[in-house]
Structure formats: structure tokens, C-alpha cells
PDB file of N, CA and C in Angstrom:
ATOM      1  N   UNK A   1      86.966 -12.474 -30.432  1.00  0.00           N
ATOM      2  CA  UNK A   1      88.071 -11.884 -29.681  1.00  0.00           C
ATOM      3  C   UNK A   1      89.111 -11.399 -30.684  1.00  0.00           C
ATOM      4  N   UNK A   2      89.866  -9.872 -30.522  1.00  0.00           N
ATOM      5  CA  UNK A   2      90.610  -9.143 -31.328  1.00  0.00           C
ATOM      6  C   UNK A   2      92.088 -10.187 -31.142  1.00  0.00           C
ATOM      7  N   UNK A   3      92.866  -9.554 -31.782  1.00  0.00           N
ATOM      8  CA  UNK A   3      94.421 -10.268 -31.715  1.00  0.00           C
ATOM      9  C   UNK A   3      94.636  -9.213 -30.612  1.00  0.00           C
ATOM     10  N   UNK A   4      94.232  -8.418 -30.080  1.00  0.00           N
ATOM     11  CA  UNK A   4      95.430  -7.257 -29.614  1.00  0.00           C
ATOM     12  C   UNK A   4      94.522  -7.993 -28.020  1.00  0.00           C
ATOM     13  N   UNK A   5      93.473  -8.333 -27.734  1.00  0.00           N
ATOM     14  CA  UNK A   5      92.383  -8.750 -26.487  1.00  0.00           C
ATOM     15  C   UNK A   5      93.056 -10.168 -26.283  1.00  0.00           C
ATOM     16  N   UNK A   6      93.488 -11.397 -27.289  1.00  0.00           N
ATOM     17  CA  UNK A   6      93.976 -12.336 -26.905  1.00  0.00           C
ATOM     18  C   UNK A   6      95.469 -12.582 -26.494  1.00  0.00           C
ATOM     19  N   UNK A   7      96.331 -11.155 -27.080  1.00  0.00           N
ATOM     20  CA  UNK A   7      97.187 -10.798 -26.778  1.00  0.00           C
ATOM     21  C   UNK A   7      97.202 -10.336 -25.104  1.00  0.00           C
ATOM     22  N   UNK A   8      96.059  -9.818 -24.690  1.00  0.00           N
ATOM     23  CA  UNK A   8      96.600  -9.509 -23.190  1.00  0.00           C
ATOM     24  C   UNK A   8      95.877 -10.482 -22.310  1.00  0.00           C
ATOM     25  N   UNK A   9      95.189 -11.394 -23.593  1.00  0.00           N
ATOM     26  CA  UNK A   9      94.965 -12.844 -22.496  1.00  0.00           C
ATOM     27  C   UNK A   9      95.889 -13.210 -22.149  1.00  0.00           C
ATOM     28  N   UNK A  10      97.132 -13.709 -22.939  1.00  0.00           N
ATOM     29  CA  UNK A  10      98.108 -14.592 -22.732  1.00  0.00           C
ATOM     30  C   UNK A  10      99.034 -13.973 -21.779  1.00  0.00           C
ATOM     31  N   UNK A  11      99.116 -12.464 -21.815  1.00  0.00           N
ATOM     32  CA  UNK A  11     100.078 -12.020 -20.838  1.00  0.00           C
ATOM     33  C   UNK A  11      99.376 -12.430 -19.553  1.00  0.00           C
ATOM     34  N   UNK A  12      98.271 -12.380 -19.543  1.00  0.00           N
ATOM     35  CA  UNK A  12      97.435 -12.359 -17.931  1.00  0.00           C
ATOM     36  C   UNK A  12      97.609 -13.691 -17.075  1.00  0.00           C
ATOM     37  N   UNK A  13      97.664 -14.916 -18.368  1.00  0.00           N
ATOM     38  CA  UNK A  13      97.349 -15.789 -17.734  1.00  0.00           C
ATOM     39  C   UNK A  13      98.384 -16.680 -18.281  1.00  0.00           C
ATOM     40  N   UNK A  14      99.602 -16.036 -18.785  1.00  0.00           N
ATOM     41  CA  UNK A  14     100.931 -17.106 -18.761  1.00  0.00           C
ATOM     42  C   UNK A  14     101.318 -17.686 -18.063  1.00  0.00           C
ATOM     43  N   UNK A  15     101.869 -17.271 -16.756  1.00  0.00           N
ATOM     44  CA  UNK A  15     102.014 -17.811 -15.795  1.00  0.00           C
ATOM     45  C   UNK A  15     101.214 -18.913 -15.061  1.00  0.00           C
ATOM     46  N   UNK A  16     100.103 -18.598 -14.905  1.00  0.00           N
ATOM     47  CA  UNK A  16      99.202 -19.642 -14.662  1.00  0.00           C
ATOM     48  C   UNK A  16      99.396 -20.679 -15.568  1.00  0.00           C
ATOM     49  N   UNK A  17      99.155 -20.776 -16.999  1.00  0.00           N
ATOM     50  CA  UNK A  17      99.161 -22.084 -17.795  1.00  0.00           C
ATOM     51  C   UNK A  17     100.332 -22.974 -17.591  1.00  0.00           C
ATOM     52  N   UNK A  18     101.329 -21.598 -17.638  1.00  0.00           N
ATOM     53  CA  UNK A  18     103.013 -22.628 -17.242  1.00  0.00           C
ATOM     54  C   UNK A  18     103.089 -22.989 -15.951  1.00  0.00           C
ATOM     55  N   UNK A  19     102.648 -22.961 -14.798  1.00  0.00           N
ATOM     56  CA  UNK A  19     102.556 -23.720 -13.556  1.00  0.00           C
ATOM     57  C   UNK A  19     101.675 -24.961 -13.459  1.00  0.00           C
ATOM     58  N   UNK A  20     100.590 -24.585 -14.702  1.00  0.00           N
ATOM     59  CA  UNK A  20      99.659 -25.943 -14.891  1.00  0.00           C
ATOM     60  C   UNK A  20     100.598 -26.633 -14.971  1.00  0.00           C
ATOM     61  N   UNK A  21     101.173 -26.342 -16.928  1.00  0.00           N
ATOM     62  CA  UNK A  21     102.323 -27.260 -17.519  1.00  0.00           C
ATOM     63  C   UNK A  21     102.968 -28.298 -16.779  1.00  0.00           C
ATOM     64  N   UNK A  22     104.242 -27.434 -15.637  1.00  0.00           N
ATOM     65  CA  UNK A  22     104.999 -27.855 -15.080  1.00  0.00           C
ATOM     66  C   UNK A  22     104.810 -28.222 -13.841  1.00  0.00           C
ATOM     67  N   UNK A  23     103.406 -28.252 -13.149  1.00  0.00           N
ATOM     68  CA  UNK A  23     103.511 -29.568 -12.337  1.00  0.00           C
ATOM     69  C   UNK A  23     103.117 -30.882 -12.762  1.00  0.00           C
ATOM     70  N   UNK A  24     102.555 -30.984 -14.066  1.00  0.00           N
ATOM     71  CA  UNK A  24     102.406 -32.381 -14.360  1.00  0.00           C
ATOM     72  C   UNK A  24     103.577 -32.283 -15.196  1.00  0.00           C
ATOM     73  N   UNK A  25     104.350 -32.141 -15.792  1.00  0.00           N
ATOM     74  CA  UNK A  25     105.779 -32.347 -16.580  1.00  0.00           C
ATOM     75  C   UNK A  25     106.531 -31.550 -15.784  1.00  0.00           C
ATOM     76  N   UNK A  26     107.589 -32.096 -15.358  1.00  0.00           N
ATOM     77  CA  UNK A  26     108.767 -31.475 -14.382  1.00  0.00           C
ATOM     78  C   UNK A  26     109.776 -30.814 -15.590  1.00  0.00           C
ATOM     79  N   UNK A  27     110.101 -31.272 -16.262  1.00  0.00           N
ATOM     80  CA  UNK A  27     111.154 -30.432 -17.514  1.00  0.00           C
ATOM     81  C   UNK A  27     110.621 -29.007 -17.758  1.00  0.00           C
ATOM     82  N   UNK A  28     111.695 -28.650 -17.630  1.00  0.00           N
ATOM     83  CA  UNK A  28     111.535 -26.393 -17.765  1.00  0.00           C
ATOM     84  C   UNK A  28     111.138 -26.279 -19.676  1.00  0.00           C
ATOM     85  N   UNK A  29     112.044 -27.042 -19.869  1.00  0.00           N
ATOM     86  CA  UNK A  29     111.827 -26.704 -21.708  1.00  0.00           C
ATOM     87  C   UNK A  29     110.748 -27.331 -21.934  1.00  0.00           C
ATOM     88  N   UNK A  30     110.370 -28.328 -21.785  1.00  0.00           N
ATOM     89  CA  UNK A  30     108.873 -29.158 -22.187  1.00  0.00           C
ATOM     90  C   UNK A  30     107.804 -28.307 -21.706  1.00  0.00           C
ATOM     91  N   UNK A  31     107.990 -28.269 -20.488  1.00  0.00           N
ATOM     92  CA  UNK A  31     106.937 -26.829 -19.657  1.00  0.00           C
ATOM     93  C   UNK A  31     106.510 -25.767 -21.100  1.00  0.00           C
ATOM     94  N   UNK A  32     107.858 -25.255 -20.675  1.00  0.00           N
ATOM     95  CA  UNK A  32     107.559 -23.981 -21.751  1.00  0.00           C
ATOM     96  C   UNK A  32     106.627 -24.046 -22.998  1.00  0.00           C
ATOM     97  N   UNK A  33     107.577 -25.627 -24.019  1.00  0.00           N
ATOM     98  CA  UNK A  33     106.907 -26.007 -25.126  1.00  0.00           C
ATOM     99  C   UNK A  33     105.124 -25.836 -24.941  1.00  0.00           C
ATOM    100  N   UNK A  34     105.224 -26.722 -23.768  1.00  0.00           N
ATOM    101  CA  UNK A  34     103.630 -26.863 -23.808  1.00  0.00           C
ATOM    102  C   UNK A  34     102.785 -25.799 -23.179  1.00  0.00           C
ATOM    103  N   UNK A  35     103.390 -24.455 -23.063  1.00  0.00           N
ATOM    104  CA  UNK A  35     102.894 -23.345 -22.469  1.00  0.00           C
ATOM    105  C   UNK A  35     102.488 -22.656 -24.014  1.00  0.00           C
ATOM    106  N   UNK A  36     103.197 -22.905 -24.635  1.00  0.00           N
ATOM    107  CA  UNK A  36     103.188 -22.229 -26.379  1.00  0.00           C
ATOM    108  C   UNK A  36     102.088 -23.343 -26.538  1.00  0.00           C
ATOM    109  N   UNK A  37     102.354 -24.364 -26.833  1.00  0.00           N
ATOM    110  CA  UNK A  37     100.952 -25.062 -27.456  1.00  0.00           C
ATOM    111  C   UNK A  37      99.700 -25.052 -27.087  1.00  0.00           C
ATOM    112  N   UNK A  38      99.866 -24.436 -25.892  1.00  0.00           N
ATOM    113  CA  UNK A  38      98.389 -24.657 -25.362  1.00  0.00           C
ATOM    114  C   UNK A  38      97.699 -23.287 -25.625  1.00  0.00           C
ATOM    115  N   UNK A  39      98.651 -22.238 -25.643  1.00  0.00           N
ATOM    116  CA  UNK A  39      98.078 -21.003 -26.576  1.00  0.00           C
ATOM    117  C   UNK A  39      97.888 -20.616 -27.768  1.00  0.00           C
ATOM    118  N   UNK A  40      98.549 -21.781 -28.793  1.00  0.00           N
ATOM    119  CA  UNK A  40      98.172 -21.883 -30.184  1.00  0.00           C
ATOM    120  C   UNK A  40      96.827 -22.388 -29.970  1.00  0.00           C
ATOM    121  N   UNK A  41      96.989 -24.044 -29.203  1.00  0.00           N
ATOM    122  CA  UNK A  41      95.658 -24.363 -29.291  1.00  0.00           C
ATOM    123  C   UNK A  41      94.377 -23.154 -28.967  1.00  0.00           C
ATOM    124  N   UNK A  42      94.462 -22.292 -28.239  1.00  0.00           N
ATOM    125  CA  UNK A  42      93.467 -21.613 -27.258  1.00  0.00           C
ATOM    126  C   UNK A  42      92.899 -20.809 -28.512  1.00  0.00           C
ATOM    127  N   UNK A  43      94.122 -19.980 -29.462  1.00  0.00           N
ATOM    128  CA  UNK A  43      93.960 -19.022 -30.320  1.00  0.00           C
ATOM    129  C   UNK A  43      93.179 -20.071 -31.388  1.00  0.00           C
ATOM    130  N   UNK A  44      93.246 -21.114 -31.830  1.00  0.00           N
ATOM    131  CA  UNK A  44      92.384 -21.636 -33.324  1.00  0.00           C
ATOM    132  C   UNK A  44      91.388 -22.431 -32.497  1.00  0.00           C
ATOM    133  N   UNK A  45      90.951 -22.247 -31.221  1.00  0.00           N
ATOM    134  CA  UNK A  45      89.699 -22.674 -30.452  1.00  0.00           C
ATOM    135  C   UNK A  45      88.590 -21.728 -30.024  1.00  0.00           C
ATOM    136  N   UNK A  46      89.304 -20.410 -30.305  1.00  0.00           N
ATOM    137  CA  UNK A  46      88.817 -19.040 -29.647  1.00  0.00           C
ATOM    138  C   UNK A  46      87.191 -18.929 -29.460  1.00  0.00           C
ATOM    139  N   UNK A  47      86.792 -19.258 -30.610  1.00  0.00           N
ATOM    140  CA  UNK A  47      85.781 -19.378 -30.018  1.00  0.00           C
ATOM    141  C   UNK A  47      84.605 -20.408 -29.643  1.00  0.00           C
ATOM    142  N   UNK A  48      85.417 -21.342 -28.781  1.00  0.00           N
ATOM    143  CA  UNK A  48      84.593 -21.602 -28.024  1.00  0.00           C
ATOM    144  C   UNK A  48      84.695 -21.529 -26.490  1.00  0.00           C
ATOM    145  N   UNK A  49      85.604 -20.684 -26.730  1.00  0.00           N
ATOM    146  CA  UNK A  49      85.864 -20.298 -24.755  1.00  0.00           C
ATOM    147  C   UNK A  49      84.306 -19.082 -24.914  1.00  0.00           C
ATOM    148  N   UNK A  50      84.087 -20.062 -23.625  1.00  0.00           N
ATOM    149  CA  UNK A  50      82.968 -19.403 -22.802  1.00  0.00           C
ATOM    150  C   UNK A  50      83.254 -17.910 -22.227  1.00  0.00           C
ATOM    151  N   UNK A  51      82.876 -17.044 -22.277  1.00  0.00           N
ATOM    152  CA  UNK A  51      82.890 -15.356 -21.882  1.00  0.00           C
ATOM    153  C   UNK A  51      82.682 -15.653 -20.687  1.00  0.00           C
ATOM    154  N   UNK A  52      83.916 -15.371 -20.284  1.00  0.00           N
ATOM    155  CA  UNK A  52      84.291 -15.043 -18.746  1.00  0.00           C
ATOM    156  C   UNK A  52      84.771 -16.335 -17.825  1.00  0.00           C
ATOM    157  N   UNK A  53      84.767 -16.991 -18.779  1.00  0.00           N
ATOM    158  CA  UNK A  53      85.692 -18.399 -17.901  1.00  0.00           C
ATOM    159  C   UNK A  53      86.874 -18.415 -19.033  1.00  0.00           C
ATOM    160  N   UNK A  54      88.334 -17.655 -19.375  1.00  0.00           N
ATOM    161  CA  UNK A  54      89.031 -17.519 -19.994  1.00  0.00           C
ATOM    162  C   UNK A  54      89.925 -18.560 -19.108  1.00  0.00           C
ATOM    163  N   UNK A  55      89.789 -18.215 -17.742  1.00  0.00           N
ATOM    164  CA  UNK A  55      90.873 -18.765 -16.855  1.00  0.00           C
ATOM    165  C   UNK A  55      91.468 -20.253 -16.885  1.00  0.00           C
ATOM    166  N   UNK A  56      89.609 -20.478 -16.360  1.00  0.00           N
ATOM    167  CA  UNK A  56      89.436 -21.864 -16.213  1.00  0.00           C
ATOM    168  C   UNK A  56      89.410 -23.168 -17.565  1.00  0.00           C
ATOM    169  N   UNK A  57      89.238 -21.956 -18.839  1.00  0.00           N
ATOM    170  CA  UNK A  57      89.458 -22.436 -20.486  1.00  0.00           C
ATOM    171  C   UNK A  57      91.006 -23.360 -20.625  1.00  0.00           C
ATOM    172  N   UNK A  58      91.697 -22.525 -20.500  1.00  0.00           N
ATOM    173  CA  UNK A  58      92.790 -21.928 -20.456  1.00  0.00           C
ATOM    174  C   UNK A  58      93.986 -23.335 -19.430  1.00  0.00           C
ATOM    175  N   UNK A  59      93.143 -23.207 -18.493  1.00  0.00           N
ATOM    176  CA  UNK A  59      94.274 -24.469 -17.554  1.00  0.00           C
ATOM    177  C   UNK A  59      93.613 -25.397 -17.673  1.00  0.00           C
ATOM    178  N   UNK A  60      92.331 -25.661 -18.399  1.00  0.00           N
ATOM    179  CA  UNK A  60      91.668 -26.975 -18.580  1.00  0.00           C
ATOM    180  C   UNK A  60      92.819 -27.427 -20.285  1.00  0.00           C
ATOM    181  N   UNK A  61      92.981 -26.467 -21.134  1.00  0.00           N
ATOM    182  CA  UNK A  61      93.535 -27.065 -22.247  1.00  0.00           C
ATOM    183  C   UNK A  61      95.427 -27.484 -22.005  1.00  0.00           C
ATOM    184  N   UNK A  62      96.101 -26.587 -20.776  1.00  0.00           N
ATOM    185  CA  UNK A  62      97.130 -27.083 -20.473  1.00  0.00           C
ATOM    186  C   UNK A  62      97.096 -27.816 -20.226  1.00  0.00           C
ATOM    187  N   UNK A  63      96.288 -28.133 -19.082  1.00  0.00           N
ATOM    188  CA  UNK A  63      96.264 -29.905 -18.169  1.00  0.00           C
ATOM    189  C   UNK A  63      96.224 -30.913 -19.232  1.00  0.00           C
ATOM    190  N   UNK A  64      95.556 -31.017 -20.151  1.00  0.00           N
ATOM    191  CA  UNK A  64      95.342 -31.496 -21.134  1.00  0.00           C
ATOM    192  C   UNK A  64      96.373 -32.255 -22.063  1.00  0.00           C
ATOM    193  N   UNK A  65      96.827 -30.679 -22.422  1.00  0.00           N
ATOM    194  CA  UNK A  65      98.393 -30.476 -23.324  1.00  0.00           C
ATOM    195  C   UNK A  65      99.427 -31.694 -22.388  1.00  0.00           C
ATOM    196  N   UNK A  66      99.311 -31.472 -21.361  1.00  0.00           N
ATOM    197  CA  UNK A  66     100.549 -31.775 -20.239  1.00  0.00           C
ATOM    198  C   UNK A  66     100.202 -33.239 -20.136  1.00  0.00           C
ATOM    199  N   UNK A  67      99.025 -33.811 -19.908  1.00  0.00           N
ATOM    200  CA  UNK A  67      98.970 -35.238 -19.879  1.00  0.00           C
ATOM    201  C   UNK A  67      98.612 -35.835 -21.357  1.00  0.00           C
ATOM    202  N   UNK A  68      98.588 -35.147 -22.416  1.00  0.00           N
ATOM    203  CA  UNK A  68      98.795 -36.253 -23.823  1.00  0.00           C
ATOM    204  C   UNK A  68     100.105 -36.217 -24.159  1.00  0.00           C
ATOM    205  N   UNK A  69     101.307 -35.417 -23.666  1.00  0.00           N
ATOM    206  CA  UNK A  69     102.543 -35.379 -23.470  1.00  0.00           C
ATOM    207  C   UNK A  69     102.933 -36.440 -22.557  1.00  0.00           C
ATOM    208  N   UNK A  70     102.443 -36.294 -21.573  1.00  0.00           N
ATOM    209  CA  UNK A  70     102.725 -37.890 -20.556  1.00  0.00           C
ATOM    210  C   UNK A  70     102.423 -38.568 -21.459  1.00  0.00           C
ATOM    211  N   UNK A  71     101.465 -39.124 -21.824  1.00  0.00           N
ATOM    212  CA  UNK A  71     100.660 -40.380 -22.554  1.00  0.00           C
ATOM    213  C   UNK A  71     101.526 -40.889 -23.682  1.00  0.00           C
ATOM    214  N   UNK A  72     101.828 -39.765 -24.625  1.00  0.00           N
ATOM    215  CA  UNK A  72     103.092 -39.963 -25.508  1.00  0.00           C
ATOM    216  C   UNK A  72     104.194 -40.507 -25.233  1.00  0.00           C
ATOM    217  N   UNK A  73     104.949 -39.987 -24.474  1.00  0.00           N
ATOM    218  CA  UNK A  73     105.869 -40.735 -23.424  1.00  0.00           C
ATOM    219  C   UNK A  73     106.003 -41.973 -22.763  1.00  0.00           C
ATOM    220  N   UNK A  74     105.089 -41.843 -22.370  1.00  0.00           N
ATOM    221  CA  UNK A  74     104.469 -43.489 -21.568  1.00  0.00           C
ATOM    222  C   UNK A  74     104.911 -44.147 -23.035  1.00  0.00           C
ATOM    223  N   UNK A  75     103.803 -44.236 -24.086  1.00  0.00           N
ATOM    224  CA  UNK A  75     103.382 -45.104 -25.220  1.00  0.00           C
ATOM    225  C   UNK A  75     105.095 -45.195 -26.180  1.00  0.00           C
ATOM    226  N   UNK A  76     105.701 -44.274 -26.159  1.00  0.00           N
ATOM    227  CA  UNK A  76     107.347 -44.147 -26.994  1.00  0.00           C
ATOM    228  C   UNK A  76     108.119 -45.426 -26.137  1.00  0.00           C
ATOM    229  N   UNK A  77     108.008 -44.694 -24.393  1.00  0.00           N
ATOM    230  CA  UNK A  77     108.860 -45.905 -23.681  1.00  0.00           C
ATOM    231  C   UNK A  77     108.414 -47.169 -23.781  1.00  0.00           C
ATOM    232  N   UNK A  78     106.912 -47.343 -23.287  1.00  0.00           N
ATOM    233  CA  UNK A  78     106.486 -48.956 -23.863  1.00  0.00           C
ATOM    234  C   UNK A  78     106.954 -49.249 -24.969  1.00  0.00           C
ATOM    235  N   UNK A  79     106.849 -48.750 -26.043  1.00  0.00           N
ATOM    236  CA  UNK A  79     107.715 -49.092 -27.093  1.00  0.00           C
ATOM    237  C   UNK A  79     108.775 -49.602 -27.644  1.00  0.00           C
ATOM    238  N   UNK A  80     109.410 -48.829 -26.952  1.00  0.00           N
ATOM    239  CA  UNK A  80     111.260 -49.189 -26.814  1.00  0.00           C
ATOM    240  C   UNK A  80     111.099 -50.384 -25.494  1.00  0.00           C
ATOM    241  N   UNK A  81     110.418 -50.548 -25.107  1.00  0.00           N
ATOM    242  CA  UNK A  81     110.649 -51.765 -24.259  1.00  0.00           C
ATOM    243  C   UNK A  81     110.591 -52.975 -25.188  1.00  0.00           C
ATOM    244  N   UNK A  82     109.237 -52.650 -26.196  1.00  0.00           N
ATOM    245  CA  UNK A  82     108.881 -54.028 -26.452  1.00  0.00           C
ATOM    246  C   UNK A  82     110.124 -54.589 -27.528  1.00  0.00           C
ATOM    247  N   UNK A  83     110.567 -53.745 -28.003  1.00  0.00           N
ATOM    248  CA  UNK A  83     111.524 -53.783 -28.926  1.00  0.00           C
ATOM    249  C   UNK A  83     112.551 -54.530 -29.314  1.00  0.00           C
TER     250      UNK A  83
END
């Protein structure tokens, strides 16, 4: 995949990843963050997205992004509990 072809991936399917994002993380800025990471990730994964499931690539690595962000969270606050 070209830079200028993954370029109009991300326009296509921004929105989608950031609605993944932000129903499992309610924060607008964290959202966002993890709307960018999950398209870095996508771009140095490129190829192994399957031809023609870009979509379903794509909100499988947000969902992803969005709950090892929970998990982090979780594991920081346990933390500061045990403390």
C-alpha cells in the first residue's frame, strides 16, 4: 500500500476508529490520542491487513488500542492503591 492509498484510508475510516476509541474510553483527548495510535500502529502493520477487510483491520486494532489503555489504567490505579 502507497503513502498517498493509506492516506485516503485514514480519511475514510477516521471517524469510524474514533467512535471505536471513544466508546470504550469516554475522554475526547484520550479518544483522539488513541485514534492517532491506532493509525501509526495500522501504517508499521500494513502489511498484514488482509485486502479488503481494511475496515474491519482497522476497528479490530482500535478496540484493542482502547482496552490496553483501560488495562493500563486499571493496573496505575491498583497501584496507587496498594501504595
Amino acid at each position: 500500500m502507497t503513502t498517498q492509498e493509506f492516506s485516503t484510508m485514514v480519511q475514510k475510516y477516521q471517524a469510524l476508529v474514533y467512535t471505536v476509541c471513544h466508546q470504550l474510553v469516554p475522554d475526547v483527548q484520550e479518544a483522539q490520542d488513541l485514534t492517532q495510535e491506532t493509525f501509526l500502529a495500522a501504517w508499521r502493520a500494513i502489511d498484514r491487513c488482509p485486502p479488503g477487510f481494511e475496515k474491519q483491520w482497522l476497528a479490530r486494532i482500535a478496540a484493542n488500542k482502547a482496552k490496553d489503555y483501560l488495562r493500563s489504567r486499571s493496573e496505575e490505579h491498583t497501584s496507587e492503591l496498594q501504595s
